[in-house]
Protein backbone atom coordinates (compact mmCIF):
# COMPACT_ATOMS: atom_id res chain seq x y z
CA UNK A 1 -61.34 -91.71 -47.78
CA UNK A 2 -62.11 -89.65 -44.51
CA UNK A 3 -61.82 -86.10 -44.70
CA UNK A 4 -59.25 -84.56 -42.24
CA UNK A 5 -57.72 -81.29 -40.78
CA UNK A 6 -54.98 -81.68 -42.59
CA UNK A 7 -56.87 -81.99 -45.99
CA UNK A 8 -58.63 -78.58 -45.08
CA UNK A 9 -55.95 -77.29 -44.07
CA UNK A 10 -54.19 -77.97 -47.31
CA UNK A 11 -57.03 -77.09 -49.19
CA UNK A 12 -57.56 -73.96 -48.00
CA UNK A 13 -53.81 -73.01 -48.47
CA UNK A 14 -54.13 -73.79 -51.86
CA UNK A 15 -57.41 -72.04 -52.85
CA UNK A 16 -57.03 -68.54 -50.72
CA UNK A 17 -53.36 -68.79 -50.19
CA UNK A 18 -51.60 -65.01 -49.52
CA UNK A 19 -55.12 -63.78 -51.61
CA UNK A 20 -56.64 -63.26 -48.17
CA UNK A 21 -53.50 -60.54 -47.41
CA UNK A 22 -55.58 -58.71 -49.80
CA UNK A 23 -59.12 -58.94 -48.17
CA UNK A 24 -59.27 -55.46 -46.55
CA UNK A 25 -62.60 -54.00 -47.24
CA UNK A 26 -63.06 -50.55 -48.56
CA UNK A 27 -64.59 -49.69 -44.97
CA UNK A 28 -61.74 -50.47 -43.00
CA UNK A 29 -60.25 -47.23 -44.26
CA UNK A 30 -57.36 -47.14 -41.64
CA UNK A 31 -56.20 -50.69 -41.95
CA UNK A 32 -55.56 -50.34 -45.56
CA UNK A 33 -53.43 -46.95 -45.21
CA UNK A 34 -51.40 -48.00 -42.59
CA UNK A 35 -50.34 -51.86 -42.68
CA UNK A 36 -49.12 -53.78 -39.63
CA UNK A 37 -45.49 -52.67 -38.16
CA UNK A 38 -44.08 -55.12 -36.08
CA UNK A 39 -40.81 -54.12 -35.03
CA UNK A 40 -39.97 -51.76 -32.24
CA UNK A 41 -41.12 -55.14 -29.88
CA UNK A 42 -39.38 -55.18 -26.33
CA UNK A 43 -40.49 -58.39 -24.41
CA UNK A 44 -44.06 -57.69 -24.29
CA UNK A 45 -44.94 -54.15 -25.43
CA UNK A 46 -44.09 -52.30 -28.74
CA UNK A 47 -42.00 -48.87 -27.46
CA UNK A 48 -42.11 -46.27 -29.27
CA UNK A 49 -39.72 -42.88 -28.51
CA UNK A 50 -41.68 -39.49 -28.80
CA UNK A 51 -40.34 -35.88 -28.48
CA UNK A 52 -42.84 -34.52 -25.99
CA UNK A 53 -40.56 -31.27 -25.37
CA UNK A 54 -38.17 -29.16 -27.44
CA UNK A 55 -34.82 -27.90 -26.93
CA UNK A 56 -35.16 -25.06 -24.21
CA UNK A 57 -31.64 -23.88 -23.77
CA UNK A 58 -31.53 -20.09 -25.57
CA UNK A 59 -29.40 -17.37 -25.19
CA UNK A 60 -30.63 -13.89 -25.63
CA UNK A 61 -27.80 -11.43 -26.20
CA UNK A 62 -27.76 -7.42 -27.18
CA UNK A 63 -25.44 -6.16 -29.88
CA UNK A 64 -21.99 -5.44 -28.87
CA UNK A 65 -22.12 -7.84 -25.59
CA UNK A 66 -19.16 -9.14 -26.17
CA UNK A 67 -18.04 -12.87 -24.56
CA UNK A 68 -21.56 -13.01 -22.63
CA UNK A 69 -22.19 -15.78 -20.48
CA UNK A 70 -24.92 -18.78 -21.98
CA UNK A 71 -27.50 -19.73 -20.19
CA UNK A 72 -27.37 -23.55 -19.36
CA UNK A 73 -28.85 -26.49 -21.66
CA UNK A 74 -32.02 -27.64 -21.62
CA UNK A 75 -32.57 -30.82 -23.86
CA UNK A 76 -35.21 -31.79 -25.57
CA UNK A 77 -37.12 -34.61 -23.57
CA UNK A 78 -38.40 -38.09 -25.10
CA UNK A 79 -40.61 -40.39 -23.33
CA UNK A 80 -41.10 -44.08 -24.45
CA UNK A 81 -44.61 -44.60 -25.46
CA UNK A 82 -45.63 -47.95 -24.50
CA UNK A 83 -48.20 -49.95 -25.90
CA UNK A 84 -49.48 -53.40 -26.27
CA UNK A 85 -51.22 -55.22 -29.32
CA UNK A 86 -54.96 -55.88 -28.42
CA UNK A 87 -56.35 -59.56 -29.53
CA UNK A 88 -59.81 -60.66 -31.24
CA UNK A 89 -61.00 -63.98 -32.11
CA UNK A 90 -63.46 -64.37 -34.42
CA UNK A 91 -65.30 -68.22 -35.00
CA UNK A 92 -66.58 -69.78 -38.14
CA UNK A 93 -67.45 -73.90 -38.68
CA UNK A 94 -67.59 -76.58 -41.33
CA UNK A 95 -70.14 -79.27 -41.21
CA UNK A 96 -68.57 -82.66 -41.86
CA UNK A 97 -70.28 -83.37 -44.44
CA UNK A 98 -69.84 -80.22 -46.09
CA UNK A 99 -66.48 -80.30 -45.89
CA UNK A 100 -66.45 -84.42 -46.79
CA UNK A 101 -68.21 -83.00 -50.42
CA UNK A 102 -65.89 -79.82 -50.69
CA UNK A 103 -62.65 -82.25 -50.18
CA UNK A 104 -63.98 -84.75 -52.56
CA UNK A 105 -64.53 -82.05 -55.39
CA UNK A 106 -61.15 -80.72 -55.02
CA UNK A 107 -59.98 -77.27 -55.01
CA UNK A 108 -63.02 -75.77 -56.66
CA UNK A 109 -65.00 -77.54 -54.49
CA UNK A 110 -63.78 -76.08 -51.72
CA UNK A 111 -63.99 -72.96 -52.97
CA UNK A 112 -67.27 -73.00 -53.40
CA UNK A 113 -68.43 -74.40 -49.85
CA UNK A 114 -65.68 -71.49 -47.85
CA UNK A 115 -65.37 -68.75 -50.25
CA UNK A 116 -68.63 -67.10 -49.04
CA UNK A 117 -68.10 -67.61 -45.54
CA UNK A 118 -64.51 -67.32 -45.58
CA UNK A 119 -64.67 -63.26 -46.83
CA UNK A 120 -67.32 -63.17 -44.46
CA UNK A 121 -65.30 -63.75 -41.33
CA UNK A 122 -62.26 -61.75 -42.92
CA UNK A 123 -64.76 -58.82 -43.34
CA UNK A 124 -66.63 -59.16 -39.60
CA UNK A 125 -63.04 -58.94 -37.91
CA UNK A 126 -61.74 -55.98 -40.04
CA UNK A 127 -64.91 -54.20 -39.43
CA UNK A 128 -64.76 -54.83 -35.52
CA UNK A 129 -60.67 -53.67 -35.68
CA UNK A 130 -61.78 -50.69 -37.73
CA UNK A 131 -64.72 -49.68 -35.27
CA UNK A 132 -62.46 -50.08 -32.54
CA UNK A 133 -59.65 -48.06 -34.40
CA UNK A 134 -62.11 -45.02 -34.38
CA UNK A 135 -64.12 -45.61 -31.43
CA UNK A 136 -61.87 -47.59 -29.01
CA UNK A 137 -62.11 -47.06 -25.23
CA UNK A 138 -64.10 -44.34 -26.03
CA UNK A 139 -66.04 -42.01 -23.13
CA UNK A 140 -69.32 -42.00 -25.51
CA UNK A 141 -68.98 -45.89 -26.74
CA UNK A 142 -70.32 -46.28 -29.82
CA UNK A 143 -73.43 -44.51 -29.53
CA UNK A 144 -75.28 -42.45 -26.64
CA UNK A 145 -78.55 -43.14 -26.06
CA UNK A 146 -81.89 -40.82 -25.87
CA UNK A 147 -84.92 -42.87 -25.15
CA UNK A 148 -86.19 -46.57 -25.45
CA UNK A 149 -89.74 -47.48 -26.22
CA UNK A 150 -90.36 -50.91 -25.11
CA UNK A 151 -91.64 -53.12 -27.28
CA UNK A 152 -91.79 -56.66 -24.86
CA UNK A 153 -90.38 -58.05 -21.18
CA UNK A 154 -87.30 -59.13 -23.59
CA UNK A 155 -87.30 -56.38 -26.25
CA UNK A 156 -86.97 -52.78 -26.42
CA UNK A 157 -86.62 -50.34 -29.51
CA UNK A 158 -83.72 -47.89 -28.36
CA UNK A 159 -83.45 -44.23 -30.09
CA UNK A 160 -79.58 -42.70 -29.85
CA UNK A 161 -79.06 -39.17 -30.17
CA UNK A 162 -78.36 -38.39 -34.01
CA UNK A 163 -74.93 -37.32 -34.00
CA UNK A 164 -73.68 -40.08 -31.91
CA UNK A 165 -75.03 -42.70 -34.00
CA UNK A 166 -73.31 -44.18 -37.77
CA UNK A 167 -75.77 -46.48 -39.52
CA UNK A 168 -72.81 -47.96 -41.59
CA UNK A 169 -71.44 -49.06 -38.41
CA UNK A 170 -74.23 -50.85 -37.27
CA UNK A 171 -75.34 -52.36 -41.17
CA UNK A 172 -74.92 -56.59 -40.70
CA UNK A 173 -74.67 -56.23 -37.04
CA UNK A 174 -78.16 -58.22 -36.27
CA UNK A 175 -77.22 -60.57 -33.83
CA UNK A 176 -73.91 -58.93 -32.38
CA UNK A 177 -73.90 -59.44 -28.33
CA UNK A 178 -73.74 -55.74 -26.44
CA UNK A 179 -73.49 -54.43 -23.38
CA UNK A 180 -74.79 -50.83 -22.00
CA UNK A 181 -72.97 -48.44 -19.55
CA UNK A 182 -73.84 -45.16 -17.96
CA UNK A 183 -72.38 -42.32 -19.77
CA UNK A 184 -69.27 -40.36 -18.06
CA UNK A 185 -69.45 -43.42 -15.86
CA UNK A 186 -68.09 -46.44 -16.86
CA UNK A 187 -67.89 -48.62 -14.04
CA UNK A 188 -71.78 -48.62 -13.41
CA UNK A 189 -72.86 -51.43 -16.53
CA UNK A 190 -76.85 -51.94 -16.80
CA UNK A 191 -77.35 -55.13 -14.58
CA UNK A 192 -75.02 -58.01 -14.15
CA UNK A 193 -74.15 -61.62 -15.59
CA UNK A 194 -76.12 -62.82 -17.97
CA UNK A 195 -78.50 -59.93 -17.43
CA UNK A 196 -76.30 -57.58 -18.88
CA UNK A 197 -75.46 -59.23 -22.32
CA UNK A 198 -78.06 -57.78 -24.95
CA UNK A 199 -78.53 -58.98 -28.34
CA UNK A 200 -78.68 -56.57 -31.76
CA UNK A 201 -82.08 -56.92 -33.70
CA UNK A 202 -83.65 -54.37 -36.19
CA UNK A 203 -81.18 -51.64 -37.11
CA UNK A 204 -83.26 -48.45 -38.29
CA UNK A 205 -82.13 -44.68 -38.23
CA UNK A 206 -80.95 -43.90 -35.32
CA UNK A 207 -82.35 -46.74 -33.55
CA UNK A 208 -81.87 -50.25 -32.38
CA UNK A 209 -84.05 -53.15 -31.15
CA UNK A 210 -82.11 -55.22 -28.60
CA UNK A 211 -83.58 -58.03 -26.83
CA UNK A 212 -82.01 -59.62 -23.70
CA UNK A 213 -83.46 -61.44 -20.68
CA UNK A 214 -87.04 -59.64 -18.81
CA UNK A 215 -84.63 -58.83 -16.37
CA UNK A 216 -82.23 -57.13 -18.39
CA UNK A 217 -84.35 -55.22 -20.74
CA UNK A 218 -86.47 -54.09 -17.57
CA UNK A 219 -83.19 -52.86 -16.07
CA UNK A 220 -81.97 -51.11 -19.45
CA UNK A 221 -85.57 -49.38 -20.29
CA UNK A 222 -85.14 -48.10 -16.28
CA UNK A 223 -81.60 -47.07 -16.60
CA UNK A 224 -82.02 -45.17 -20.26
CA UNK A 225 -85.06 -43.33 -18.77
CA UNK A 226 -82.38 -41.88 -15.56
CA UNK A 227 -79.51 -41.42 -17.53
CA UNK A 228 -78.00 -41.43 -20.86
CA UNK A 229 -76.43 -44.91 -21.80
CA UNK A 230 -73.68 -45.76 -24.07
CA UNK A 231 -73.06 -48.36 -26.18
CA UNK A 232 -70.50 -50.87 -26.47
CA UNK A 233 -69.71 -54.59 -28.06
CA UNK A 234 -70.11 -57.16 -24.93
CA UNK A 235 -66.37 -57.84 -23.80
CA UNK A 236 -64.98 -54.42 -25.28
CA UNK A 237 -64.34 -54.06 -21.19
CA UNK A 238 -64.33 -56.09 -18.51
CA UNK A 239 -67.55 -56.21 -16.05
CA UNK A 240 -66.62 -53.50 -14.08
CA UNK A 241 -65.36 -51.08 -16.34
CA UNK A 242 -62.01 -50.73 -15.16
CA UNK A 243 -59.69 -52.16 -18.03
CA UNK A 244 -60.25 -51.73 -21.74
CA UNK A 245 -59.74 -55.49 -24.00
CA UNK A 246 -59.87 -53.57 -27.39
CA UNK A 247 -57.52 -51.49 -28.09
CA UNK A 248 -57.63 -47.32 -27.58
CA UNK A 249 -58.92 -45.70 -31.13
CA UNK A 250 -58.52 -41.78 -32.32
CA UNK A 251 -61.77 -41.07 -30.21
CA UNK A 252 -59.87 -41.62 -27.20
CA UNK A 253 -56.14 -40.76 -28.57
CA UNK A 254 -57.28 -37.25 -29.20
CA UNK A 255 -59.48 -36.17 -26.61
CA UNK A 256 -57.28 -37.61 -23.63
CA UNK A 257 -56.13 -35.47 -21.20
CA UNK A 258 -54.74 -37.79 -18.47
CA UNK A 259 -51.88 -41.09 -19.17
CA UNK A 260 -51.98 -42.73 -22.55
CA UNK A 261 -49.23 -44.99 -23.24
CA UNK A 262 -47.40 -44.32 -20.41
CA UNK A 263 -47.33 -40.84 -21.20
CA UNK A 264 -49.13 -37.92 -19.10
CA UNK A 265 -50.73 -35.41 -21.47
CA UNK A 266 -51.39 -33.18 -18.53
CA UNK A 267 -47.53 -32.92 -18.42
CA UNK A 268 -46.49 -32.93 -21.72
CA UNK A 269 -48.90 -30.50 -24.16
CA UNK A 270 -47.43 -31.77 -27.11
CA UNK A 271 -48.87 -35.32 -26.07
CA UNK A 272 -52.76 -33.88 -25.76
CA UNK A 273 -54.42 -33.98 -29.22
CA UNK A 274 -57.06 -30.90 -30.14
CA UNK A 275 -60.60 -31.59 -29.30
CA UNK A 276 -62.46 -28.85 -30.77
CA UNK A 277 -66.11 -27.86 -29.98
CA UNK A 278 -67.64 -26.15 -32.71
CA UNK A 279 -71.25 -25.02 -33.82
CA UNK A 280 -73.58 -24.21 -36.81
CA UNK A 281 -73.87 -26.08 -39.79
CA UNK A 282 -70.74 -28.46 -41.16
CA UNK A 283 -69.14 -26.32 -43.66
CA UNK A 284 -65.58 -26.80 -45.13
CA UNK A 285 -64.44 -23.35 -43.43
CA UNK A 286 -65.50 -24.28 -39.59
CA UNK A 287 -63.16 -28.07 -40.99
CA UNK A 288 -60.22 -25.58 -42.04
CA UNK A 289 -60.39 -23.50 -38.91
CA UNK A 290 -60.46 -26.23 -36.29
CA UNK A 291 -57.42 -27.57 -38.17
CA UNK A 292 -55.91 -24.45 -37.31
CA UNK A 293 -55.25 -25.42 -33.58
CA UNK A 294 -53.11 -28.43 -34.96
CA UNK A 295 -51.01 -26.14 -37.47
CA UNK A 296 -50.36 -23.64 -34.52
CA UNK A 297 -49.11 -27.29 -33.12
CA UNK A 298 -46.57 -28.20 -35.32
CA UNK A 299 -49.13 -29.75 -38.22
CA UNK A 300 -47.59 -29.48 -41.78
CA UNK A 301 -48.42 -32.12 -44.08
CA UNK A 302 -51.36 -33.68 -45.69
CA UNK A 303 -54.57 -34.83 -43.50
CA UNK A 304 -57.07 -37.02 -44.08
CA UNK A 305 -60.45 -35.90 -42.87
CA UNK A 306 -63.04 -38.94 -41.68
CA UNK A 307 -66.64 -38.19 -42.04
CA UNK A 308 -70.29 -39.82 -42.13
CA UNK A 309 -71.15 -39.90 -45.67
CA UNK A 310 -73.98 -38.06 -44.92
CA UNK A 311 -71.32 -35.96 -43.34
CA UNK A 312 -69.37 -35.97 -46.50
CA UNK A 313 -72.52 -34.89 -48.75
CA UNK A 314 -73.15 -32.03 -46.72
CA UNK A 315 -69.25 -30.37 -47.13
CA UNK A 316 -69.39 -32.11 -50.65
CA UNK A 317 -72.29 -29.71 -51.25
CA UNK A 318 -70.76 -26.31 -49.45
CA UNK A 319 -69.99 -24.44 -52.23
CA UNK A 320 -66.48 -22.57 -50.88
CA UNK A 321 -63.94 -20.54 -52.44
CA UNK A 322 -61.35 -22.86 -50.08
CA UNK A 323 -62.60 -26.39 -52.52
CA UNK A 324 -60.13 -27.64 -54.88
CA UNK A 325 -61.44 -30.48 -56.89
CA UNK A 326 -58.90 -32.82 -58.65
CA UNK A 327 -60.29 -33.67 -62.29
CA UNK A 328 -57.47 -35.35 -63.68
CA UNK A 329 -58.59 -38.16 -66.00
CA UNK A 330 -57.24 -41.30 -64.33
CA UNK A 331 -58.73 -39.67 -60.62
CA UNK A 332 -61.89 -40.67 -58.67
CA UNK A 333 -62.38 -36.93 -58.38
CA UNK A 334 -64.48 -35.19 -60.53
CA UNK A 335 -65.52 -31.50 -60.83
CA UNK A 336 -68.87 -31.96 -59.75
CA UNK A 337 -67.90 -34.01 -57.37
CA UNK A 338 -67.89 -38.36 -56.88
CA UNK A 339 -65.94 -40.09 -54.26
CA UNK A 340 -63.11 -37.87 -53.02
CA UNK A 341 -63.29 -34.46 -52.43
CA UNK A 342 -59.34 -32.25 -51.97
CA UNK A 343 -58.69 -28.64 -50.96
CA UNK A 344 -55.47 -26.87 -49.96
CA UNK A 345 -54.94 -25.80 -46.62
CA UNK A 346 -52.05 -23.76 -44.59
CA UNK A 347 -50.98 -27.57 -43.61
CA UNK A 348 -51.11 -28.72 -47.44
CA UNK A 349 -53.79 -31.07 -48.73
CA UNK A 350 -56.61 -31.99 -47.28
CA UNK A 351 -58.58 -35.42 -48.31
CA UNK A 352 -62.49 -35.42 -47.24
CA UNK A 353 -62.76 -39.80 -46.97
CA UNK A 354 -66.23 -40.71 -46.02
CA UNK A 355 -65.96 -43.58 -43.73
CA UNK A 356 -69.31 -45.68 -42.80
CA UNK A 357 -68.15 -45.88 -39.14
CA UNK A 358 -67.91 -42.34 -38.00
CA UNK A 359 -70.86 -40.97 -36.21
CA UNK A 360 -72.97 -38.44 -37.88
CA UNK A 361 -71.07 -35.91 -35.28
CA UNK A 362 -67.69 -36.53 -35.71
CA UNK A 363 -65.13 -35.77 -37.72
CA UNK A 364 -61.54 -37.26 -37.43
CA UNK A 365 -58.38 -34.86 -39.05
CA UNK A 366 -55.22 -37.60 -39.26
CA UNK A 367 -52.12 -36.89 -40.33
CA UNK A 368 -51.57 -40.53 -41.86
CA UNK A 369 -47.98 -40.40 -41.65
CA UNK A 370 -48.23 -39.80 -37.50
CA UNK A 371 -50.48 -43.04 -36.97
CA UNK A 372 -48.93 -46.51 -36.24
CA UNK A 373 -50.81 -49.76 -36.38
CA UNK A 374 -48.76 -51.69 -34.34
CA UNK A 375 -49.03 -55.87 -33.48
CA UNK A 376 -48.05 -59.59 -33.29
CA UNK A 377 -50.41 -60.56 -35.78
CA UNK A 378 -52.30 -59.30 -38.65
CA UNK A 379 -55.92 -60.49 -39.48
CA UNK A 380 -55.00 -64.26 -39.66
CA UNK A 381 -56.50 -67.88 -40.41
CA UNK A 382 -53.51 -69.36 -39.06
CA UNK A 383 -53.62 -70.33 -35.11
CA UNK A 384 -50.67 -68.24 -33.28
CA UNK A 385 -47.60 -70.67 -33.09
CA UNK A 386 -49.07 -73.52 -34.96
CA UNK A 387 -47.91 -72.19 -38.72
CA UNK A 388 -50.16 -73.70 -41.47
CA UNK A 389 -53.09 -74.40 -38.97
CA UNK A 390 -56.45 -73.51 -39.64
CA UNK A 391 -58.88 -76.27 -39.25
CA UNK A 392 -59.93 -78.31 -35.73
CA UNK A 393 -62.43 -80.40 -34.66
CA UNK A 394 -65.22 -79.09 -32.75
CA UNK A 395 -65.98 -80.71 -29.35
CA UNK A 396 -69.58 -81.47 -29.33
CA UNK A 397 -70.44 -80.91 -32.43
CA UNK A 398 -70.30 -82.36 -36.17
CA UNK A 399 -68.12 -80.16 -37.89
CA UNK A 400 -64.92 -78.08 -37.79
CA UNK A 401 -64.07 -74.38 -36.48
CA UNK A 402 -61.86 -72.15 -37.98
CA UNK A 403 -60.99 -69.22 -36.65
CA UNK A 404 -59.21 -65.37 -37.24
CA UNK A 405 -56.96 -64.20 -34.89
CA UNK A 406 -55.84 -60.69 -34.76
CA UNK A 407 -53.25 -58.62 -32.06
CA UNK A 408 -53.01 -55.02 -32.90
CA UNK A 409 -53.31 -51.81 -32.09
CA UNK A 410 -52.67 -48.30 -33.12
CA UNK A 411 -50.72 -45.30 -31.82
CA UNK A 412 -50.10 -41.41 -32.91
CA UNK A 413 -46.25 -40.58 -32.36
CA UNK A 414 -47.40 -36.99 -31.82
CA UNK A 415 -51.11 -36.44 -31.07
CA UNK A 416 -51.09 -32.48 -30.85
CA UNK A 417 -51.02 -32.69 -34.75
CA UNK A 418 -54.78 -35.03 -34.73
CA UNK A 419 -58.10 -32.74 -34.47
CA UNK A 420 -61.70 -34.62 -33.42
CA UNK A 421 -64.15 -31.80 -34.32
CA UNK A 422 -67.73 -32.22 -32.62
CA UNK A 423 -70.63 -30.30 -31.86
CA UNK A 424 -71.77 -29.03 -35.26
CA UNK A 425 -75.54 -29.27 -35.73
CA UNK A 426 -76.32 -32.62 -37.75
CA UNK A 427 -78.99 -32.47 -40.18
């Protein structure tokens, strides 16, 4: 009996099921605190309302003024932040005759020829969602560079300054398709077409062999020896620069200064998140006093703080009187330390999470309860509108493609209460 898509498609229903709900890997931190809110849709965009000015009308009145006059109202103002779900497609195939064996064996069968792959592709896409929902549209893409060393015409070996880089982020990404733009200038992309697509190969510390066409790798080796590059997945923007396809991450929610989601932060303070500049060593007091800024803002609940692990070792390792160490016996959080790390703060509790994709010098403050991860779609096998749709055939060649399909975003309902804190020496 021929195999067909509606077989697989039954098939895999039956084997992963709602299961695959579940698949959110420990490193896509932010996708497993905050799950997928899909209401607040008008037509196209999810609105959301935001104070972004408090009630102004006071009185001020001596004792024994008698019937004095009130000064008139002044309302608190809300704006309507507007925002839109980004998409990404990821793409996996079945060989026929793989899948003709898997259908034939049954359910186990099946199991056994997807499961692998299957994670895989659930895994890729929450990783790219997660970089972008640190890293997002922004200004320093996802690493800055400091030197190449050419190593062919269509290879080059290309050394990021330490603090801009993450390791974790880059782990698995062999063969991942980037693109390279001039730092503090995004419209100026390191040659064109073709030319301009580069492809991941060794990942080391702090480095990265690329190769890409003589023309291109010529062209990048010229343009990283005038000016500091960034980094970016190929089709984060388009070619020149102007519009952002992923969605904006905490990088770029906290340190904007202009419009974000139709709001102006230059207008409204309480719209501009706290982008603190700091120096010296990473120690949990210089954490505590650029979090500070965001209590004098209105912050007064629990944070989590995103590090590097190596990040994380370094605080984890700062012996302060301002540590608190949770040592209860059904915690991750021992008294020497393990994999959290708590202290008490004017704000209340804050939670040290070492996160893989946070450059070595960042660190990320979030009060978890002011972040939204808005969308159409969670991280999906199914094709949008065609419920229970997974498998097709592929054109031109002998197999099938299935696919994940993802529309999301996320948003902070009151950004002066999120702290990036850079500029610390890195080890």
């Amino acid at each position: 009996m021929a195999t067909s898509v509606t077989d697989l498609d039954g098939l895999f229903k039956r084997v992963y099921g709602k299961k695959l709900v579940d698949l959110v890997p420990k490193s896509a931190y932010i996708q497993g605190r905050r799950g997928l809110e899909e209401a607040n849709k008008i037509g196209k965009s999810f609105e959301f309302p935001v104070v972004v000015r408090n009630e102004q009308g006071a009185t001020y009145a001596a004792p024994e003024s008698g019937a004095f006059a009130l000064n008139a109202a002044s309302s608190m103002v809300t704006q309507n932040a507007v925002i839109d779900g980004s998409q990404l497609v990821l793409r996996g195939s079945l060989d026929y005759e793989s899948a003709a064996k898997a259908t034939a064996g049954g359910p186990k069968a099946f199991a056994s020829a997807t499961k692998t792959q299957v994670k895989s592709l659930m895994d890729s896409t929450r990783q790219r969602l997660e970089i972008a929902n640190l890293y997002g549209q922004s200004p320093a893409g996802l690493g800055r560079t400091a030197s190449s060393a050419n190593a062919s015409t269509t290879a080059t070996v290309i050394t990021f300054d330490a603090d801009s880089f993450a390791e974790g982020m880059w782990a698995g990404q062999e063969g991942a398709s980037v693109q390279f733009r001039e730092f503090g200038d995004f419209t100026t992309l390191v040659s064109s077409g073709a030319d301009s697509i580069f492809v991941v190969g060794a990942v080391g510390t702090n480095t990265l062999t690329v190769t890409g066409t003589a023309t291109g790798i010529g062209a990048l080796d010229t343009a990283i020896a005038a000016n500091d590059q960034v980094i970016q997945f190929n089709g984060a923007y388009n070619a020149a620069g102007t519009a952002a396809n992923e969605h904006a991450g905490l990088d770029k929610i906290i340190t904007n200064t202009g419009s974000l989601f139709s709001i102006d932060a230059g207008t409204y303070s309480l719209w501009r998140g706290n982008d603190i500049t700091v120096s010296g060593g990473i120690t949990l007091e210089l954490v505590n006093e650029a979090n500070s800024t965001a209590v004098s803002r209105g912050l007064d609940m629990e944070v989590d703080v995103l590090v590097n692990p190596k990040t994380w070792n370094e605080i984890l390792n700062d012996q302060s009187a301002l540590r608190r160490y949770d040592s209860g016996s059904s915690s991750n959080k021992w008294t020497n330390g393990a994999n959290g790390l708590s202290f008490e703060s004017q704000n209340g509790r804050m939670n040290f999470v070492p996160h893989r994709f946070v450059k070595r010098g960042d660190v990320f403050i979030v009060p978890m309860d002011h972040l939204h991860r808005i969308g159409a779609q969670d991280v999906s096998f199914e094709i949008p509108g065609a419920p229970g749709q997974i498998f097709r055939h592929l054109e031109d060649s002998a197999g099938y493609e299935f696919r994940t399909y993802s529309n999301q975003a996320i948003i902070a309902d009151s950004p002066a209460k999120f702290t990036k804190v850079s500029g610390y020496t890195v080890a």
